[in-house]
C-alpha atoms as a PDB file:
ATOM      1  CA  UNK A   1     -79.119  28.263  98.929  1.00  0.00           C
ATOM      2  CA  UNK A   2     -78.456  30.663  96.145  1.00  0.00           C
ATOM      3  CA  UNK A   3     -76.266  29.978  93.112  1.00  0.00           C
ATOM      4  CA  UNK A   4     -72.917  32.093  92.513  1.00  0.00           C
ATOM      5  CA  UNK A   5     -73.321  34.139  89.122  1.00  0.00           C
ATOM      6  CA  UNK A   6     -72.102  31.912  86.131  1.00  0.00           C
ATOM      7  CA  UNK A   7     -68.878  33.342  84.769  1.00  0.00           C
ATOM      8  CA  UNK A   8     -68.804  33.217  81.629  1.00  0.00           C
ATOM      9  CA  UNK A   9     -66.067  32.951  78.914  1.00  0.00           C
ATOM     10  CA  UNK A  10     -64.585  36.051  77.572  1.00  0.00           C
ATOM     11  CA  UNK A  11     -65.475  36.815  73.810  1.00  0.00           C
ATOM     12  CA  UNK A  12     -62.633  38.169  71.602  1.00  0.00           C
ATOM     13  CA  UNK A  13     -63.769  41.557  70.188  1.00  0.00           C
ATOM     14  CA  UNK A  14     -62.840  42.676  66.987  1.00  0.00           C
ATOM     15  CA  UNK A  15     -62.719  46.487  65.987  1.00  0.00           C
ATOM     16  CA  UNK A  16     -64.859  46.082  63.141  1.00  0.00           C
ATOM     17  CA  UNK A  17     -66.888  48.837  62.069  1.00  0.00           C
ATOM     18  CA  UNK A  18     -70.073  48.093  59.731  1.00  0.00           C
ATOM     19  CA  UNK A  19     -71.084  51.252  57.858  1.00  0.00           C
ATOM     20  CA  UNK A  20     -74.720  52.312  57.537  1.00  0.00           C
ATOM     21  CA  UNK A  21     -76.288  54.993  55.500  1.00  0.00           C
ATOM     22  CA  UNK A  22     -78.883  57.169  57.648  1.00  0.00           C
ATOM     23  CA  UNK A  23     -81.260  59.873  55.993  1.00  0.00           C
ATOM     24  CA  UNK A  24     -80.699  62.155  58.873  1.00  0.00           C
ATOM     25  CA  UNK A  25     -77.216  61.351  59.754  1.00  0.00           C
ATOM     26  CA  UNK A  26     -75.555  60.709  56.506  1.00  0.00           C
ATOM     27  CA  UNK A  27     -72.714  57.853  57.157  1.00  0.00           C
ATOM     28  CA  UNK A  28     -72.855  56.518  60.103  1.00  0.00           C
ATOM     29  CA  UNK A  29     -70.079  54.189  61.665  1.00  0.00           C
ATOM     30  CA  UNK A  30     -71.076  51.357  64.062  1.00  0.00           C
ATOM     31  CA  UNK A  31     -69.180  49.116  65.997  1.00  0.00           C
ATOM     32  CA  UNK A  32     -69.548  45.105  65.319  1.00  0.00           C
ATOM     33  CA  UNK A  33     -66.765  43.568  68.119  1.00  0.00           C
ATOM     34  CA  UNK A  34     -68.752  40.376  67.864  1.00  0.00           C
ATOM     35  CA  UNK A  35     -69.492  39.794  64.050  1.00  0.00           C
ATOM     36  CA  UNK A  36     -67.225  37.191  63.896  1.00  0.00           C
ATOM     37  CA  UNK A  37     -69.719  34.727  65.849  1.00  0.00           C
ATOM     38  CA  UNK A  38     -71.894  34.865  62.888  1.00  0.00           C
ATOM     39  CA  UNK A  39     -69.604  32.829  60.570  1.00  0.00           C
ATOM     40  CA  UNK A  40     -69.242  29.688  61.732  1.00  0.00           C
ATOM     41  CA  UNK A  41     -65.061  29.041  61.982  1.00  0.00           C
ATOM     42  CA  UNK A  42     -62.825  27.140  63.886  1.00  0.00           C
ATOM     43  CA  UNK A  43     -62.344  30.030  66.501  1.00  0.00           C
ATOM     44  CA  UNK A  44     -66.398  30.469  66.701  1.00  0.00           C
ATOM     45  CA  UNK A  45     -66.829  26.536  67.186  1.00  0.00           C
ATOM     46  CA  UNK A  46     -64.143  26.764  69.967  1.00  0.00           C
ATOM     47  CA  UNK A  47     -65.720  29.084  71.980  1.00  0.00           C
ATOM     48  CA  UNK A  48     -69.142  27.763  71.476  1.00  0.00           C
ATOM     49  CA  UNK A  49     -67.374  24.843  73.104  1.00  0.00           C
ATOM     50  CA  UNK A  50     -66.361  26.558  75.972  1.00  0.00           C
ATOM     51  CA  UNK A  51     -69.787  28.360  76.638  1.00  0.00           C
ATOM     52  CA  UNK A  52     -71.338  24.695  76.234  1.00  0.00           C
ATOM     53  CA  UNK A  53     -68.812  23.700  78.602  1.00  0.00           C
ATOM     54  CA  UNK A  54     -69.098  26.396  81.290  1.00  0.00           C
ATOM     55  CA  UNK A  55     -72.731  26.476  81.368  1.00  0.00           C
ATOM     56  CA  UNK A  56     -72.993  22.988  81.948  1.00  0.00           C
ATOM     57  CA  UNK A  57     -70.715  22.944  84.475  1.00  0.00           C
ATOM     58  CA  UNK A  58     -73.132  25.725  86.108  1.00  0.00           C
ATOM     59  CA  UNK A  59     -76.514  24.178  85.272  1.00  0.00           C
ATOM     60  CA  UNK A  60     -75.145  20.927  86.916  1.00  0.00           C
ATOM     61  CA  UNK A  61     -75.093  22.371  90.038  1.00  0.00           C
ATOM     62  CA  UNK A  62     -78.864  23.230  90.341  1.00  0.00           C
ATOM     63  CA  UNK A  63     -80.576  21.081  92.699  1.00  0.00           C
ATOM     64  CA  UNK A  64     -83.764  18.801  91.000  1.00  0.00           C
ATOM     65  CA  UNK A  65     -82.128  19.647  87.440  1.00  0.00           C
ATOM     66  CA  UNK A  66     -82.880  16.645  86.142  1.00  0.00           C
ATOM     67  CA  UNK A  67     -86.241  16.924  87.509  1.00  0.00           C
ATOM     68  CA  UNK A  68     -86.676  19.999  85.713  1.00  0.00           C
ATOM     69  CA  UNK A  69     -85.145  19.152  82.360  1.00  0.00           C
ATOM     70  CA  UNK A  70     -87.596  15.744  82.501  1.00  0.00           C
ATOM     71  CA  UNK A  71     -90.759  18.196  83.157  1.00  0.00           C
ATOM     72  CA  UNK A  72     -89.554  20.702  80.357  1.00  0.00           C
ATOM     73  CA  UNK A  73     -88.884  17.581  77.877  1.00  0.00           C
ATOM     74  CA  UNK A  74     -91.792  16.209  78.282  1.00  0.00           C
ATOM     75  CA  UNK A  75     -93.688  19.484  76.982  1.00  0.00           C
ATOM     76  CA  UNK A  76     -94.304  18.226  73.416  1.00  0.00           C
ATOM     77  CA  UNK A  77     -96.248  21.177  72.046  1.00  0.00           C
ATOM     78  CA  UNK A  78     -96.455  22.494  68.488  1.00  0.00           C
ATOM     79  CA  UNK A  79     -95.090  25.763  67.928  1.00  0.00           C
ATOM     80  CA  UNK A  80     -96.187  27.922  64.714  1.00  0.00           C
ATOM     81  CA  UNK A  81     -94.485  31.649  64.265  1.00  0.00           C
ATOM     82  CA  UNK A  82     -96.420  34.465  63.360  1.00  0.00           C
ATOM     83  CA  UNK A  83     -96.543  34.620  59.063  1.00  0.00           C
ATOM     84  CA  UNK A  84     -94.437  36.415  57.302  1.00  0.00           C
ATOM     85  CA  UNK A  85     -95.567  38.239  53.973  1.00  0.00           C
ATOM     86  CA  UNK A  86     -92.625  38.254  51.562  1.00  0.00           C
ATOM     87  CA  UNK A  87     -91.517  40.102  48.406  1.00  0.00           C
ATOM     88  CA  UNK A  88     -92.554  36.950  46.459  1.00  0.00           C
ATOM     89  CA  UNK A  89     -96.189  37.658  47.573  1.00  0.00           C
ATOM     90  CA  UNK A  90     -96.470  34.648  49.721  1.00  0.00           C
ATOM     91  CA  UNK A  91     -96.241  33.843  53.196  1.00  0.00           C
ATOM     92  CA  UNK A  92     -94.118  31.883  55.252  1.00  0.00           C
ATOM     93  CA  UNK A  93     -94.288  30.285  58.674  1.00  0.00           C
ATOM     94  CA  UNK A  94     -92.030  27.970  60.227  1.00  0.00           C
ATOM     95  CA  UNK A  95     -93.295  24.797  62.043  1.00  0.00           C
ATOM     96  CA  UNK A  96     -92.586  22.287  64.688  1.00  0.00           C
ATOM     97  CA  UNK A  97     -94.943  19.805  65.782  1.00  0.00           C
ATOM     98  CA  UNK A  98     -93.368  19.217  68.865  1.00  0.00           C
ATOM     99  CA  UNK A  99     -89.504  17.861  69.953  1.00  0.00           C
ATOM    100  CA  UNK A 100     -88.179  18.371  66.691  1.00  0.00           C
ATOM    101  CA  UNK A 101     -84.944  19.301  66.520  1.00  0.00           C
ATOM    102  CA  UNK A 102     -85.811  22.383  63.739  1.00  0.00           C
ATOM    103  CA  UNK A 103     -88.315  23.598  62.838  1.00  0.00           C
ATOM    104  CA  UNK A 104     -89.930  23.352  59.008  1.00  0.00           C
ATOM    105  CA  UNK A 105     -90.182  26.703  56.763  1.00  0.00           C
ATOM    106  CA  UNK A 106     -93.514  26.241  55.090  1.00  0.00           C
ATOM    107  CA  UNK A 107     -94.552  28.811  52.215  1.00  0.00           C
ATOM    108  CA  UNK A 108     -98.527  29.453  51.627  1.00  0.00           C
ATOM    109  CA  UNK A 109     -99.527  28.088  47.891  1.00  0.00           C
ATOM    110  CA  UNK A 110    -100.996  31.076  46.881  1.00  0.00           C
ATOM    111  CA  UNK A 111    -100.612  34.821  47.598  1.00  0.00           C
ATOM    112  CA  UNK A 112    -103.749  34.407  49.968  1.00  0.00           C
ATOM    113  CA  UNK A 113    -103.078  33.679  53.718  1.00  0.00           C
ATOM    114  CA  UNK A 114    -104.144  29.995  54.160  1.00  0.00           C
ATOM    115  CA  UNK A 115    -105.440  29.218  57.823  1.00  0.00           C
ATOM    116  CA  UNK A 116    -102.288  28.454  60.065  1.00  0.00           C
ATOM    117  CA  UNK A 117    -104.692  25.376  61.903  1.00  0.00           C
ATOM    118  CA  UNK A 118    -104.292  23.364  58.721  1.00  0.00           C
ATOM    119  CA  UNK A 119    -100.518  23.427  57.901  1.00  0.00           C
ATOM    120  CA  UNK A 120    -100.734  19.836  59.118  1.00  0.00           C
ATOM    121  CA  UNK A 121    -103.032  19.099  56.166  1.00  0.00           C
ATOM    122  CA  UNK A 122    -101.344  21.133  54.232  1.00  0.00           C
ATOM    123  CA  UNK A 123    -104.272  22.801  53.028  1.00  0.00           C
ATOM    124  CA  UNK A 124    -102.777  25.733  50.795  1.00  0.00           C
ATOM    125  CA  UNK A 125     -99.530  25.488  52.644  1.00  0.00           C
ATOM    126  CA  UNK A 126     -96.189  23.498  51.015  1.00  0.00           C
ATOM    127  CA  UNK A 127     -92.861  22.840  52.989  1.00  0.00           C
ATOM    128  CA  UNK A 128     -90.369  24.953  51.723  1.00  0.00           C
ATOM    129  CA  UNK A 129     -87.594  24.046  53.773  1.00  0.00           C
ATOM    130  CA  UNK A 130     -86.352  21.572  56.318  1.00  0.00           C
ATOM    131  CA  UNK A 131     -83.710  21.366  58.135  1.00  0.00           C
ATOM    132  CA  UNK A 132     -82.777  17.579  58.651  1.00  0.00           C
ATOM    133  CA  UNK A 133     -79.257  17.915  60.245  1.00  0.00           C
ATOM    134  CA  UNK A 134     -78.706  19.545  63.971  1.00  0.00           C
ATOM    135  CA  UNK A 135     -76.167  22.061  64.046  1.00  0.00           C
ATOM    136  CA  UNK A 136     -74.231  22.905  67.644  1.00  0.00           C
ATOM    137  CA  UNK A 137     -74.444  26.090  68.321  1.00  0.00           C
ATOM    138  CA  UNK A 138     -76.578  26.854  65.436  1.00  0.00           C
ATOM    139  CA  UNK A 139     -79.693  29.233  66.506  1.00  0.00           C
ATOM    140  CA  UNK A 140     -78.071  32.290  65.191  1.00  0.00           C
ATOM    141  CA  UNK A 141     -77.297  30.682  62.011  1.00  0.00           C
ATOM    142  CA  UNK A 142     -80.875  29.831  60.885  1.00  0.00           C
ATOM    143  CA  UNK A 143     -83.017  32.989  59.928  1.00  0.00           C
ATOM    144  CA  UNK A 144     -79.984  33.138  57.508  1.00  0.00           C
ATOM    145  CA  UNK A 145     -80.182  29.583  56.518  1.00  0.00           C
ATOM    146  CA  UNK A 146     -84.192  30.074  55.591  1.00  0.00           C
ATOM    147  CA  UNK A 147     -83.474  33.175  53.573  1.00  0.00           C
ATOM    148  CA  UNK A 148     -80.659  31.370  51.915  1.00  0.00           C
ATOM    149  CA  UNK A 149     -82.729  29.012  50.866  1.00  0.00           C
ATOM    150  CA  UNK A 150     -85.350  30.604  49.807  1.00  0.00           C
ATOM    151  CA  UNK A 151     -83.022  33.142  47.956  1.00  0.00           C
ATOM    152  CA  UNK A 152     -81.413  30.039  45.929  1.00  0.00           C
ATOM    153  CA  UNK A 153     -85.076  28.273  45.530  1.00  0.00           C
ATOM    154  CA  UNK A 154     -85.971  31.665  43.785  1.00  0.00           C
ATOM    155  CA  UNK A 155     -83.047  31.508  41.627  1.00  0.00           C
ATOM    156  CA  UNK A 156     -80.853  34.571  42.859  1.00  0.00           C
ATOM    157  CA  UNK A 157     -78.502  35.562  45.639  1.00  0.00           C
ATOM    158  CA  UNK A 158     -79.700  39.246  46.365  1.00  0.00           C
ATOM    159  CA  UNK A 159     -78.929  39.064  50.341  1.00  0.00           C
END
């Protein structure tokens, strides 16, 4: 038995156009109809809603679910990203040890890359930021939260 497609909400588009300046192509004009999910707003937190909503509604109707949501819970793995070498000269990784609900920038002590296996020690690696509050709808939100951060930690606001 196959599921019917999920439907999902419509998105408003806007007609905003972001500019860009190209090498090759001088000013070029590109179309952002959905920047206004990046801000989080009253109209962005209502349609969240509704995705949550709709997709629930779909993912409900998948036989064993909760079988499958109890097997894909239970997978409490640590996940480490790849490091990131900054302007600052050091790197950065973000952490989670398992079924945390965010994971934890860390920033390496030094300019040197300090081995990944041993951010648990925290041998040449200090947490940078953490994210102790869970935001709904939040995943596109926090690359910019982590560079916000880290912009105001380094004392300016050059984003």
């Amino acid at each position: 038995m196959s599921q019917p497609p999920i439907s999902h909400p419509p998105a408003p588009r806007s007609s905003n156009l972001l500019i860009f300046r190209s090498q090759e192509k001088g000013m070029v004009a590109v179309g952002g109809p959905y920047d206004w999910l990046e801000y989080w707003s009253s109209q962005t937190a209502e349609w969240v809603e509704w995705q949550e909503q709709n997709t629930d509604e779909y993912l409900a109707k998948i036989p064993d679910r909760q079988r499958l949501v109890k097997a894909m819970m239970s997978t409490d793995y640590p996940r480490l990203t790849a490091p990131m070498l900054e302007n600052d000269g050091r790197c950065y990784v973000t952490y989670n040890s398992g079924l945390q609900a965010q994971p934890v920038l860390y920033r390496s002590q030094t300019p040197h890359l300090p081995d990944p296996s041993d951010i648990m020690e925290k041998n040449g690696w200090e947490m940078y930021f953490e994210v102790r509050t869970s935001f709904s709808g939040s995943a596109p939100f926090i690359n910019n939260m982590f560079r916000d951060a880290a912009a105001a930690h380094a004392g300016h606001d050059d984003h």
